[in-house]
PDB file of N, CA and C in Angstrom:
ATOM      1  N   UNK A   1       0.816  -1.193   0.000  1.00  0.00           N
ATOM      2  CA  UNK A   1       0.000   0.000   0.000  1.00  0.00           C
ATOM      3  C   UNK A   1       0.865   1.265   0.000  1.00  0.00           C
ATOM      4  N   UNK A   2       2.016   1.017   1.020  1.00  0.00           N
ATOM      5  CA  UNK A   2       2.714   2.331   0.613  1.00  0.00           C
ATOM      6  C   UNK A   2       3.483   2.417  -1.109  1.00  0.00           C
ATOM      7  N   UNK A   3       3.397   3.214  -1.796  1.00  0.00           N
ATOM      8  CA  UNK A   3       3.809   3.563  -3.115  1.00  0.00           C
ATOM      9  C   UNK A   3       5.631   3.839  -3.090  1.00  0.00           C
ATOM     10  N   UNK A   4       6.210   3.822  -2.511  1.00  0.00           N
ATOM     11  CA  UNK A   4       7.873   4.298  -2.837  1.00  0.00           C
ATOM     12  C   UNK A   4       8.248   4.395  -3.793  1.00  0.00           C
ATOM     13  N   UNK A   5       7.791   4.193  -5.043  1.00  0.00           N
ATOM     14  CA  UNK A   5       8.019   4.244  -6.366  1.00  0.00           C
ATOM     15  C   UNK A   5       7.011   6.139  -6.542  1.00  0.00           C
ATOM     16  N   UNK A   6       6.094   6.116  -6.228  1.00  0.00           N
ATOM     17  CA  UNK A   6       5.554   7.309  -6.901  1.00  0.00           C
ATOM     18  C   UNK A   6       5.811   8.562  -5.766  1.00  0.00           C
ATOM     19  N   UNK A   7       6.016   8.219  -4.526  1.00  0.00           N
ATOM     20  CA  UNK A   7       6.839   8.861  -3.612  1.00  0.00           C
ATOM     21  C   UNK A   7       7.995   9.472  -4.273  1.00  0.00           C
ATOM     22  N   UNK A   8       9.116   8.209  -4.429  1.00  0.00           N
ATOM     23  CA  UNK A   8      10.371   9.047  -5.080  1.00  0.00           C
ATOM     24  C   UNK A   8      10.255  10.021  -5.939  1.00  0.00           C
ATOM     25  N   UNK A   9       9.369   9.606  -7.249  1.00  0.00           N
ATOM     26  CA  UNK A   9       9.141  10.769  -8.336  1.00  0.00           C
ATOM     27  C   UNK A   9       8.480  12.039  -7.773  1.00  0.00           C
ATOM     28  N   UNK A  10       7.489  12.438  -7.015  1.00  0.00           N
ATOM     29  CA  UNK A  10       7.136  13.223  -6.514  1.00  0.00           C
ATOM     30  C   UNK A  10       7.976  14.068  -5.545  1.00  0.00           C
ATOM     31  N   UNK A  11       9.151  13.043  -4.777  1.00  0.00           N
ATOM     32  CA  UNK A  11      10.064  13.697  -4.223  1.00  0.00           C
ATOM     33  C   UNK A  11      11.501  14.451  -5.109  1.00  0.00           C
ATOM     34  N   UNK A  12      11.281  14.399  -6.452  1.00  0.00           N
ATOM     35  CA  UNK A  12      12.155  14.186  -6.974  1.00  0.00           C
ATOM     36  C   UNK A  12      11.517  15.824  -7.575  1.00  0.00           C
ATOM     37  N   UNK A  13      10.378  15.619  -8.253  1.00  0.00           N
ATOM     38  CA  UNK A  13       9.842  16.983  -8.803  1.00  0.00           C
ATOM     39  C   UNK A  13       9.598  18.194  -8.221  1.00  0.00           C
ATOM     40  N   UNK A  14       9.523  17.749  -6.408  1.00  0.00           N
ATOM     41  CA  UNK A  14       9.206  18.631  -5.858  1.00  0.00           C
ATOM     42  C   UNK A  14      10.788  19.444  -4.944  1.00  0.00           C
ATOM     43  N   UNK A  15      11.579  18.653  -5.787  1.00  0.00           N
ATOM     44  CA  UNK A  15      13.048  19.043  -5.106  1.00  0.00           C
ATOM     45  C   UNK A  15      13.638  20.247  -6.005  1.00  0.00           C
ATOM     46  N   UNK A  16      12.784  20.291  -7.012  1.00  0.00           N
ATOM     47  CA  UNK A  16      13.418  21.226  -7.647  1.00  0.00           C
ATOM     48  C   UNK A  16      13.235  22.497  -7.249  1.00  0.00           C
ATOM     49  N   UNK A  17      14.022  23.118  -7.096  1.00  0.00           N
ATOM     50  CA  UNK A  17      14.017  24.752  -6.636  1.00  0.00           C
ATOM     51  C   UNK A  17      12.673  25.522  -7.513  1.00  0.00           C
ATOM     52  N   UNK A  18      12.383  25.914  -8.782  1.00  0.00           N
ATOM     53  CA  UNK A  18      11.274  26.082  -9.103  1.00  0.00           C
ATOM     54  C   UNK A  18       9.948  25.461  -9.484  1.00  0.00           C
ATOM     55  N   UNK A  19       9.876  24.664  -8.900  1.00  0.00           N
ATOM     56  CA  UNK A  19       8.295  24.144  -9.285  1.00  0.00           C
ATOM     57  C   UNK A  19       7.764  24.058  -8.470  1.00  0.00           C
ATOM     58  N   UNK A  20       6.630  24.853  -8.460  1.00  0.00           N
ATOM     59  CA  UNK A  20       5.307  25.481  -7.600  1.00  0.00           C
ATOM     60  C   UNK A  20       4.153  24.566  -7.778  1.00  0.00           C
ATOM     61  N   UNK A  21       4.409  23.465  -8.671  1.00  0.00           N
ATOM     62  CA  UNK A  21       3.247  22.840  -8.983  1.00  0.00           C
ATOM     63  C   UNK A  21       3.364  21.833  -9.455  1.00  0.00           C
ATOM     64  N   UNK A  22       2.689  20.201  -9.179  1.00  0.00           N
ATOM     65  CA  UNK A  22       2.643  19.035  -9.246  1.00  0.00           C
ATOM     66  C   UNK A  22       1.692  18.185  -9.975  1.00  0.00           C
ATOM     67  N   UNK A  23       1.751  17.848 -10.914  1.00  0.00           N
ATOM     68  CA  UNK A  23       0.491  17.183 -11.409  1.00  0.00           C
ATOM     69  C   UNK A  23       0.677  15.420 -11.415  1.00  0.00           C
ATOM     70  N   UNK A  24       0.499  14.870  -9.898  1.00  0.00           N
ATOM     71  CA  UNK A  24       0.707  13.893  -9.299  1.00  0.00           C
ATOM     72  C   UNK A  24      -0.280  12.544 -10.358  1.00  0.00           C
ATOM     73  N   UNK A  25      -1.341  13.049 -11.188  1.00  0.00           N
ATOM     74  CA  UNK A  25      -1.732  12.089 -11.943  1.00  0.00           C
ATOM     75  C   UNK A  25      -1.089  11.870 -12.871  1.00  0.00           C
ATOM     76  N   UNK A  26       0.083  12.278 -13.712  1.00  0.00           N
ATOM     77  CA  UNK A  26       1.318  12.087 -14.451  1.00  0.00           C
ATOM     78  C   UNK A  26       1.698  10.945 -13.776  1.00  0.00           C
ATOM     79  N   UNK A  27       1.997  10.574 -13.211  1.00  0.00           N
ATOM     80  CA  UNK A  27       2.767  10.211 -11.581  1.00  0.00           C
ATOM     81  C   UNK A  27       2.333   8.650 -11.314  1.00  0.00           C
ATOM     82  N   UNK A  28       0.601   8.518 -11.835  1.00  0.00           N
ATOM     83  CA  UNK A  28       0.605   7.392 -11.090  1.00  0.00           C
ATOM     84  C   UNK A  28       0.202   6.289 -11.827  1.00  0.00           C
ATOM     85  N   UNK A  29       0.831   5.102 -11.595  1.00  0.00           N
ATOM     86  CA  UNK A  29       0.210   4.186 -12.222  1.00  0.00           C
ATOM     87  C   UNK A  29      -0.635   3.070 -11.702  1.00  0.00           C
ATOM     88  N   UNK A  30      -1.642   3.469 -11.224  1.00  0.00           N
ATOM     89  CA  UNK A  30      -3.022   2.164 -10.710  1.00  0.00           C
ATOM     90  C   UNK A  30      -3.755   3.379 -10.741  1.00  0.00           C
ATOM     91  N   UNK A  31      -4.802   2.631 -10.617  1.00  0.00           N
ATOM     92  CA  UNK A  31      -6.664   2.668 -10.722  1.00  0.00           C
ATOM     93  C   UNK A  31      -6.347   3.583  -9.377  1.00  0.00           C
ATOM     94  N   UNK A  32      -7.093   5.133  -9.310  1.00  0.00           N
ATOM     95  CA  UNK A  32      -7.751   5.993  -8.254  1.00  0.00           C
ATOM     96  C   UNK A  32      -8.703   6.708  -8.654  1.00  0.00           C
ATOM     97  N   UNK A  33      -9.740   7.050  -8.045  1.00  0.00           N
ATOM     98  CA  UNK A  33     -10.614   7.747  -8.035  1.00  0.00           C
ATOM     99  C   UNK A  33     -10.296   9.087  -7.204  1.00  0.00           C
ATOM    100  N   UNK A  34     -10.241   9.348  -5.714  1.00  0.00           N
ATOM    101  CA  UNK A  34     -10.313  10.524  -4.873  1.00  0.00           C
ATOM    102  C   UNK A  34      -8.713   9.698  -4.274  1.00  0.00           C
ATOM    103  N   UNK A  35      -8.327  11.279  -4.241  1.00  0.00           N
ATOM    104  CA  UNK A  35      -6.855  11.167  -3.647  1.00  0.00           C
ATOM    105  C   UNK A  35      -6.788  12.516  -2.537  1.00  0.00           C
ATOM    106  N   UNK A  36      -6.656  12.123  -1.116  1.00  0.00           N
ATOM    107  CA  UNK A  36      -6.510  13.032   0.178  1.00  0.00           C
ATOM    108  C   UNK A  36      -5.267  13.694   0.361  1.00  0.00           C
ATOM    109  N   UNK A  37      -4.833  15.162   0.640  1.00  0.00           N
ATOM    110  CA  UNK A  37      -3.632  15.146   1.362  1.00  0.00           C
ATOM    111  C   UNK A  37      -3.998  15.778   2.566  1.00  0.00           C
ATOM    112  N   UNK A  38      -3.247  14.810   3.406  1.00  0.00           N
ATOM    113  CA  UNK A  38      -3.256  14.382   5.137  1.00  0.00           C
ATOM    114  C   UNK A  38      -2.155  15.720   5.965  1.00  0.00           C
ATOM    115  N   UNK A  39      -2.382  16.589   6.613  1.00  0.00           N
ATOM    116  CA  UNK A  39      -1.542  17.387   7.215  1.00  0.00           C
ATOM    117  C   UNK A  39      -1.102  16.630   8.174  1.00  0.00           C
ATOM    118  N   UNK A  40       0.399  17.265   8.812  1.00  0.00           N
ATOM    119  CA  UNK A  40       0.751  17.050   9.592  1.00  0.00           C
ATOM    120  C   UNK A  40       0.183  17.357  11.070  1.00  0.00           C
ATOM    121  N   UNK A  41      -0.115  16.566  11.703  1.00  0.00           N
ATOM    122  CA  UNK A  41      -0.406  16.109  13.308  1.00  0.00           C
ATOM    123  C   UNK A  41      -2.400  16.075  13.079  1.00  0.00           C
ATOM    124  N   UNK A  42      -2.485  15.354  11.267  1.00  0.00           N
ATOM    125  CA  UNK A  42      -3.780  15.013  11.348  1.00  0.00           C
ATOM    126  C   UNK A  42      -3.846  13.728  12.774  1.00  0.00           C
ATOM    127  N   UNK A  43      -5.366  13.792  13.505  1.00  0.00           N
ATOM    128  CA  UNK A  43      -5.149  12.643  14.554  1.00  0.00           C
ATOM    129  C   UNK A  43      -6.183  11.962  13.390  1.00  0.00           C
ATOM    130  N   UNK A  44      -6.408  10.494  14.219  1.00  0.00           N
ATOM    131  CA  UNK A  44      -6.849   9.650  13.255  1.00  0.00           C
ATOM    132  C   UNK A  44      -8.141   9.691  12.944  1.00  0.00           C
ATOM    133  N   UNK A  45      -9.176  10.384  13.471  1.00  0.00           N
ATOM    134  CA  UNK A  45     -10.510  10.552  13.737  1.00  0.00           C
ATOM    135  C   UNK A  45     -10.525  11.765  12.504  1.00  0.00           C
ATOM    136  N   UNK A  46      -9.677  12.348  12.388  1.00  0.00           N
ATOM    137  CA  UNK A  46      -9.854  13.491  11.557  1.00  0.00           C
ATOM    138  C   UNK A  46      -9.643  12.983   9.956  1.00  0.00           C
ATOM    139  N   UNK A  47      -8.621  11.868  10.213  1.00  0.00           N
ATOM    140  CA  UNK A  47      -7.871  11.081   9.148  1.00  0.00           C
ATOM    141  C   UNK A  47      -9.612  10.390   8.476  1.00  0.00           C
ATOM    142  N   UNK A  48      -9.942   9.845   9.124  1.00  0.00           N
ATOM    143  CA  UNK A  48     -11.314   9.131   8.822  1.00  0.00           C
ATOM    144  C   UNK A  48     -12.325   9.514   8.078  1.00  0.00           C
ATOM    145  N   UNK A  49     -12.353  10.978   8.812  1.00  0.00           N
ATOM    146  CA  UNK A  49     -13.616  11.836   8.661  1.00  0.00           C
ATOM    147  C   UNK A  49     -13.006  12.784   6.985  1.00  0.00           C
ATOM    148  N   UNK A  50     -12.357  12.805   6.584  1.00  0.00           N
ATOM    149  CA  UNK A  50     -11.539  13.578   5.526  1.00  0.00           C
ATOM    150  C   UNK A  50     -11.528  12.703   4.215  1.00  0.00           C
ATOM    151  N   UNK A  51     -11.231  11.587   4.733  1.00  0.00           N
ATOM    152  CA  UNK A  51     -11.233   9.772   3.858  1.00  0.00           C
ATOM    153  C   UNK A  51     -12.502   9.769   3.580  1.00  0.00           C
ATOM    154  N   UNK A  52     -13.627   9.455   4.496  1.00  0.00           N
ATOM    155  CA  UNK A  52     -14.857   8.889   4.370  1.00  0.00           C
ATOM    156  C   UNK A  52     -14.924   7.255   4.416  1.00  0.00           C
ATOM    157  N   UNK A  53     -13.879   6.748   4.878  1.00  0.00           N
ATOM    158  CA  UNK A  53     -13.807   5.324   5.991  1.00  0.00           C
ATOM    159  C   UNK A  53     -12.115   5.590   6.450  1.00  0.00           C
ATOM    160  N   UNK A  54     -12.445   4.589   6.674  1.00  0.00           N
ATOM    161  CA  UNK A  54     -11.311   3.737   7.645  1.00  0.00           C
ATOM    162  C   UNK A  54     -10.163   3.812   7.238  1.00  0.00           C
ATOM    163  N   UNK A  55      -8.893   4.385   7.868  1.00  0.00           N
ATOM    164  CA  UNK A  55      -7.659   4.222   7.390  1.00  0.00           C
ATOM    165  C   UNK A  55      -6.805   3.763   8.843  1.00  0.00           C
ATOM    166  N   UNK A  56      -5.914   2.884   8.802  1.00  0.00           N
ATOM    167  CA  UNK A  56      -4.984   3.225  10.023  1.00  0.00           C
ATOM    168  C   UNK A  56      -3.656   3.532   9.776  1.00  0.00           C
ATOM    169  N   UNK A  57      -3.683   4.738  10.200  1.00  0.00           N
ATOM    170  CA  UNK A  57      -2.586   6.055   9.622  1.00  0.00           C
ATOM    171  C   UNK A  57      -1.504   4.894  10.481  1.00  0.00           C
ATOM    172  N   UNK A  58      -0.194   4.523   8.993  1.00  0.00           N
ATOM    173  CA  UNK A  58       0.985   3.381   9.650  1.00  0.00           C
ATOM    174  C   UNK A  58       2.167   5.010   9.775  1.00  0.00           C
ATOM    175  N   UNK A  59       1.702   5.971   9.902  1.00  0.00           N
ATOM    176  CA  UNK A  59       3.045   6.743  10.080  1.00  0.00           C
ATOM    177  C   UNK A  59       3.105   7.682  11.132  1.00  0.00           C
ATOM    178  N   UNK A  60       1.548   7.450  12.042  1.00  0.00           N
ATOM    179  CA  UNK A  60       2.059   8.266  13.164  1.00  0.00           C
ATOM    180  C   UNK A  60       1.531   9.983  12.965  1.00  0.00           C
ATOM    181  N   UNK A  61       1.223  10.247  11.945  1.00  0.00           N
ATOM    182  CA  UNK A  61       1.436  11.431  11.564  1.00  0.00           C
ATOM    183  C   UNK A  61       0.531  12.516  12.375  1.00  0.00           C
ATOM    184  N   UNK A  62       0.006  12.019  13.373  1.00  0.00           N
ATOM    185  CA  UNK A  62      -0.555  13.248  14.466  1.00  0.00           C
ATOM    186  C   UNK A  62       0.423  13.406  15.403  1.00  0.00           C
ATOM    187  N   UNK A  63       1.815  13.004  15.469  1.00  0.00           N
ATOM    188  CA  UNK A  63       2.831  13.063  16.144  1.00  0.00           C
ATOM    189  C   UNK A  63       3.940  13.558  15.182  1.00  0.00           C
ATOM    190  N   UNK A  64       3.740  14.211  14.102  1.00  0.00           N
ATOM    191  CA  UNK A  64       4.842  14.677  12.825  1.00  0.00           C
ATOM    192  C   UNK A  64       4.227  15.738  12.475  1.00  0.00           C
ATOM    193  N   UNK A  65       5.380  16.280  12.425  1.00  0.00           N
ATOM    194  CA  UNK A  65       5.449  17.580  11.643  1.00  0.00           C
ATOM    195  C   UNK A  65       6.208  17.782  10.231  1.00  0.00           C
ATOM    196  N   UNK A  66       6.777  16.382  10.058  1.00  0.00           N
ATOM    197  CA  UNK A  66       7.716  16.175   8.949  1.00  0.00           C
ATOM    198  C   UNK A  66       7.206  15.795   7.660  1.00  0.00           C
ATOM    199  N   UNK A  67       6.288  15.529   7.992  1.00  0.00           N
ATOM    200  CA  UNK A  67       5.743  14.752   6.339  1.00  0.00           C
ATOM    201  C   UNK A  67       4.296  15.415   6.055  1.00  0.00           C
ATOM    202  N   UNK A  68       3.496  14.774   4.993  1.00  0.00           N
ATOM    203  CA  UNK A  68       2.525  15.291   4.191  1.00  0.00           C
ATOM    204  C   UNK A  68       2.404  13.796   4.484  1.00  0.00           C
ATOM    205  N   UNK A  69       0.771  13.316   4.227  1.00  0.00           N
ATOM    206  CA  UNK A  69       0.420  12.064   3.947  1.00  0.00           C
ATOM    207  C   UNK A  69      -0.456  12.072   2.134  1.00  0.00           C
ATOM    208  N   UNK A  70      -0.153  11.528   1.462  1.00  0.00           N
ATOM    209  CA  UNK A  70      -1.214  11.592   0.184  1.00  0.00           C
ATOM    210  C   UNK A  70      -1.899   9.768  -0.004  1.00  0.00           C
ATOM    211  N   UNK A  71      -3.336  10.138   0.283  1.00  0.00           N
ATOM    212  CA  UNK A  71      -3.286   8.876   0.209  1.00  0.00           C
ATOM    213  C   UNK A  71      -4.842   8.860  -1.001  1.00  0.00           C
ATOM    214  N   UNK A  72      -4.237   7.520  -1.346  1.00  0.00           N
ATOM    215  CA  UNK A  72      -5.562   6.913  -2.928  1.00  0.00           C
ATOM    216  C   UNK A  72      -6.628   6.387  -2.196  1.00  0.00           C
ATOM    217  N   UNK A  73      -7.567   6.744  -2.946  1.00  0.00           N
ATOM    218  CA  UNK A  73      -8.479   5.775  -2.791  1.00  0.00           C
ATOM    219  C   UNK A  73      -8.922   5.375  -4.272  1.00  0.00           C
ATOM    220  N   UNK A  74      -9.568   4.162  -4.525  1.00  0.00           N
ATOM    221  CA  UNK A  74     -10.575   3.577  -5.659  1.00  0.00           C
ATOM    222  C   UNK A  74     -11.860   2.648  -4.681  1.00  0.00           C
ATOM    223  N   UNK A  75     -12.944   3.010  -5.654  1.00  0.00           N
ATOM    224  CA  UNK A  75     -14.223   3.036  -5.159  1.00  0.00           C
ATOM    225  C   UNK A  75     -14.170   2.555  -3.840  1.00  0.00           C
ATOM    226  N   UNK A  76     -14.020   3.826  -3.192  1.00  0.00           N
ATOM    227  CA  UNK A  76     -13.634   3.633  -1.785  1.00  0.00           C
ATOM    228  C   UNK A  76     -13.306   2.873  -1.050  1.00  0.00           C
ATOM    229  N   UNK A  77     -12.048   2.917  -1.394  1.00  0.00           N
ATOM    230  CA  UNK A  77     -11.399   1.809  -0.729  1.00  0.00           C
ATOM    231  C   UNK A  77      -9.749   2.648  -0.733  1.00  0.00           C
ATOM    232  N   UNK A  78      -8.885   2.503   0.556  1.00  0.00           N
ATOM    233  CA  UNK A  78      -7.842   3.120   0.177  1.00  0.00           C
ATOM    234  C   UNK A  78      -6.677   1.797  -0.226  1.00  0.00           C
ATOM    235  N   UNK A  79      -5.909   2.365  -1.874  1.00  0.00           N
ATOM    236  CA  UNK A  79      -5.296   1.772  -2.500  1.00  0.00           C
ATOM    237  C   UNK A  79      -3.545   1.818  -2.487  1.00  0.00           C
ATOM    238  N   UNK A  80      -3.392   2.828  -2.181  1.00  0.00           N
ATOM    239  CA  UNK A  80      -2.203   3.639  -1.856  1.00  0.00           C
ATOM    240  C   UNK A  80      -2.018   4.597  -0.986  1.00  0.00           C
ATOM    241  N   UNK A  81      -0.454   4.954  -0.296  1.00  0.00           N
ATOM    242  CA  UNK A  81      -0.306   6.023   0.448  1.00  0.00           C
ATOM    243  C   UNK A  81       1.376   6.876  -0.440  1.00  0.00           C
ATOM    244  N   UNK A  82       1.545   8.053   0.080  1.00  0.00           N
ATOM    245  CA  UNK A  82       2.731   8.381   0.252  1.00  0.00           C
ATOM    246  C   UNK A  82       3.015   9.611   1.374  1.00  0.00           C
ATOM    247  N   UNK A  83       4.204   9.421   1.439  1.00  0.00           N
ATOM    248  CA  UNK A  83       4.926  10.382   2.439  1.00  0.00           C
ATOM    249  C   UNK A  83       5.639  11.198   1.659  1.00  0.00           C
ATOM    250  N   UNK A  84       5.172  12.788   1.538  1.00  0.00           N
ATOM    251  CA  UNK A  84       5.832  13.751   1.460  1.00  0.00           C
ATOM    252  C   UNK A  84       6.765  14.810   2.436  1.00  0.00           C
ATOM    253  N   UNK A  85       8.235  14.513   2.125  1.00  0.00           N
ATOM    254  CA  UNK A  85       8.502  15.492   3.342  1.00  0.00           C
ATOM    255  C   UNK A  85       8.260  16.757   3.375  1.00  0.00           C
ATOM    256  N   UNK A  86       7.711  17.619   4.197  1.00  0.00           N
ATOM    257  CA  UNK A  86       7.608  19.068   4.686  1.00  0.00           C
ATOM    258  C   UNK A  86       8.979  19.721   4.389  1.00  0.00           C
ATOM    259  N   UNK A  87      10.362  19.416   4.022  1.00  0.00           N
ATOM    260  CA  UNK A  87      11.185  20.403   4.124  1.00  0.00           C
ATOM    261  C   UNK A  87      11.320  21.114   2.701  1.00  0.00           C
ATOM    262  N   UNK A  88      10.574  20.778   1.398  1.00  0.00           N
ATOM    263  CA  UNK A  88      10.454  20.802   0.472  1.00  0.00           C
ATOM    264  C   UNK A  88       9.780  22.030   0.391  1.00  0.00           C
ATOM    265  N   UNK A  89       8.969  22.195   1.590  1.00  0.00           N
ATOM    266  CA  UNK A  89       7.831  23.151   1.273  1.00  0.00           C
ATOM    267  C   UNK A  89       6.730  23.065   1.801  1.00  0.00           C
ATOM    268  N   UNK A  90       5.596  23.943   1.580  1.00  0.00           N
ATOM    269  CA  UNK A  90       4.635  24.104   2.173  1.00  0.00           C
ATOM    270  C   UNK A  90       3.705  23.647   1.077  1.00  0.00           C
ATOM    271  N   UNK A  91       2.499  22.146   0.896  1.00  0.00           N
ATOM    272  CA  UNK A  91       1.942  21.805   0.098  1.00  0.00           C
ATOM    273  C   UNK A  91       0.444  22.493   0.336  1.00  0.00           C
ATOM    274  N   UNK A  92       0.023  23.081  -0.583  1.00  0.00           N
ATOM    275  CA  UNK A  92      -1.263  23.822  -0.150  1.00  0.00           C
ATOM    276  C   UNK A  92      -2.772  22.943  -0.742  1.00  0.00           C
ATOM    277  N   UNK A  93      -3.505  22.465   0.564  1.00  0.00           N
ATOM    278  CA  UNK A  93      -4.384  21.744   0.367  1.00  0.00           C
ATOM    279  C   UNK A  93      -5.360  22.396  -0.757  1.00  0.00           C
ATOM    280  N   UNK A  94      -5.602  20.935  -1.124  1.00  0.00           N
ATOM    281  CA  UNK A  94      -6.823  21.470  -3.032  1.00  0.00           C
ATOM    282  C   UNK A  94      -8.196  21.896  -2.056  1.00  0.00           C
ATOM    283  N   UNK A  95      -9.058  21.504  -2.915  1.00  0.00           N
ATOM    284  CA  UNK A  95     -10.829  21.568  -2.029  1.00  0.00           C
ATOM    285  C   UNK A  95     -10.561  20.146  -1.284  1.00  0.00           C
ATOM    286  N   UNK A  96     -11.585  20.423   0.011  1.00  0.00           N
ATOM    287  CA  UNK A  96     -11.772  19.922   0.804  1.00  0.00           C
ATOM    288  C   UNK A  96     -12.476  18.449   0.221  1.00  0.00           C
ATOM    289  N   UNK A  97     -12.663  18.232  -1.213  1.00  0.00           N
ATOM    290  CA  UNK A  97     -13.568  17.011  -1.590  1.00  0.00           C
ATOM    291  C   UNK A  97     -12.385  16.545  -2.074  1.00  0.00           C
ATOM    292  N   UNK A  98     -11.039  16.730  -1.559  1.00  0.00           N
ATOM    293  CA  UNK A  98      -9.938  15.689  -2.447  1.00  0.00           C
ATOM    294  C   UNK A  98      -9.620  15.912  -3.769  1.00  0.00           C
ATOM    295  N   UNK A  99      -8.349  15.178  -4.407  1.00  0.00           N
ATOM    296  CA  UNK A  99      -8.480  15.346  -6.078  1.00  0.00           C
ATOM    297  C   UNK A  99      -8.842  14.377  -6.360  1.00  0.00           C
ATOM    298  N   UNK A 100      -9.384  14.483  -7.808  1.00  0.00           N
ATOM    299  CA  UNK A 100      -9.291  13.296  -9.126  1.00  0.00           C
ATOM    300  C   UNK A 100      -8.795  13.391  -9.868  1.00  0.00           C
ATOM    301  N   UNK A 101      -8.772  12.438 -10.856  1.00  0.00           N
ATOM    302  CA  UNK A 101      -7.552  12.046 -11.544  1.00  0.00           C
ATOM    303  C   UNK A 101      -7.631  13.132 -12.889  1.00  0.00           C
ATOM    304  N   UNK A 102      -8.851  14.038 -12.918  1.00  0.00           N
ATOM    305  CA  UNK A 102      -8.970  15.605 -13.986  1.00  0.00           C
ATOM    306  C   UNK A 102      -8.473  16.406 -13.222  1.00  0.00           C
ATOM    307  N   UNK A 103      -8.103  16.465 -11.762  1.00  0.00           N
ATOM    308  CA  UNK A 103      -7.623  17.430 -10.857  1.00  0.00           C
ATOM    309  C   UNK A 103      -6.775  17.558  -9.789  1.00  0.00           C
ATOM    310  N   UNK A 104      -5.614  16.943 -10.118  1.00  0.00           N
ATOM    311  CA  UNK A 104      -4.752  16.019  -9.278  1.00  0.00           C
ATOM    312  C   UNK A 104      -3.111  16.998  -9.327  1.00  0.00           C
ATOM    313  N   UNK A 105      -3.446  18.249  -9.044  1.00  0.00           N
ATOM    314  CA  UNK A 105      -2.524  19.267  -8.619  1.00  0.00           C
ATOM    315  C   UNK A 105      -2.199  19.621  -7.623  1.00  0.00           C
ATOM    316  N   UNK A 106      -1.260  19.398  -7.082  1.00  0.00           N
ATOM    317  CA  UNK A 106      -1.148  20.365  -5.889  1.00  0.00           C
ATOM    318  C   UNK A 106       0.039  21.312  -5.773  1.00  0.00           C
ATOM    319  N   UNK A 107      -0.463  22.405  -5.464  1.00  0.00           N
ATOM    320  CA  UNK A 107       0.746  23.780  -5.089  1.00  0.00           C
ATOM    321  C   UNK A 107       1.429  23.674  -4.120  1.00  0.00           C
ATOM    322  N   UNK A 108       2.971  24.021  -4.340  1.00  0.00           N
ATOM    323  CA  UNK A 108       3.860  24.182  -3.392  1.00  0.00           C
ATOM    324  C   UNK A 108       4.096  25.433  -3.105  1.00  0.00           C
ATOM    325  N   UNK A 109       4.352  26.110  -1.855  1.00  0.00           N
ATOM    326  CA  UNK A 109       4.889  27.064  -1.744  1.00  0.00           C
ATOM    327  C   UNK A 109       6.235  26.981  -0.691  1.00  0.00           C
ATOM    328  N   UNK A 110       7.247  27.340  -1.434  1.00  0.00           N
ATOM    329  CA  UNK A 110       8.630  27.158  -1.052  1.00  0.00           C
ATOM    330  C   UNK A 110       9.048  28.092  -0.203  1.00  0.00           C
ATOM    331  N   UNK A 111       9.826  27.972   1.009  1.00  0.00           N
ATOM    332  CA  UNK A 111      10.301  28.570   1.790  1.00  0.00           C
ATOM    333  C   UNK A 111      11.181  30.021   1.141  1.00  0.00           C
TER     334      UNK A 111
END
């Protein structure tokens, strides 16, 4: 479930000194429908309620300040995760209904 393959590339695009912007459906290869990004020191109740079921967050991340969580879902069901690190930047959440795979951008804003 965790992705390290689409992690790296994403860590890789977002290392670059100018790019403000990610188009993470380039990026992926499996079946998603709605894709979440998870702030840091989301707790898990919040994690849930944002998802619309069940996830059990394996990274802790209501105790981090270090990472971004991005996680897949397909017909609701979650399919994938990744860990974005925070030192990259500040990832600025899309609408609150998640992306899809016509809207699967997200803005960085760099220190």
């Amino acid at each position: 479930m965790h992705n390290k393959g689409l992690e790296k590339s994403i860590r890789s695009a977002i290392e670059k000194k100018n790019v403000t912007e990610i188009d993470f459906n380039s990026l992926t290869e499996f079946d998603w429908d709605k894709a979440y990004l998870i702030t840091p020191y989301s707790n898990q109740q919040t994690i849930n309620k944002q998802l619309g079921v069940k996830f059990k967050d394996p990274s802790n991340i209501h105790s981090r300040d270090d990472i971004y969580l991005l996680v897949f879902l397909y017909k609701n069901k979650v399919v994938q995760y990744i860990e974005i690190p925070t030192k990259y930047g500040q990832l600025m959440l899309g609408s609150k209904d998640g992306y899809t795979p016509s809207n699967a951008i997200i803005r960085i804003q760099k220190d």
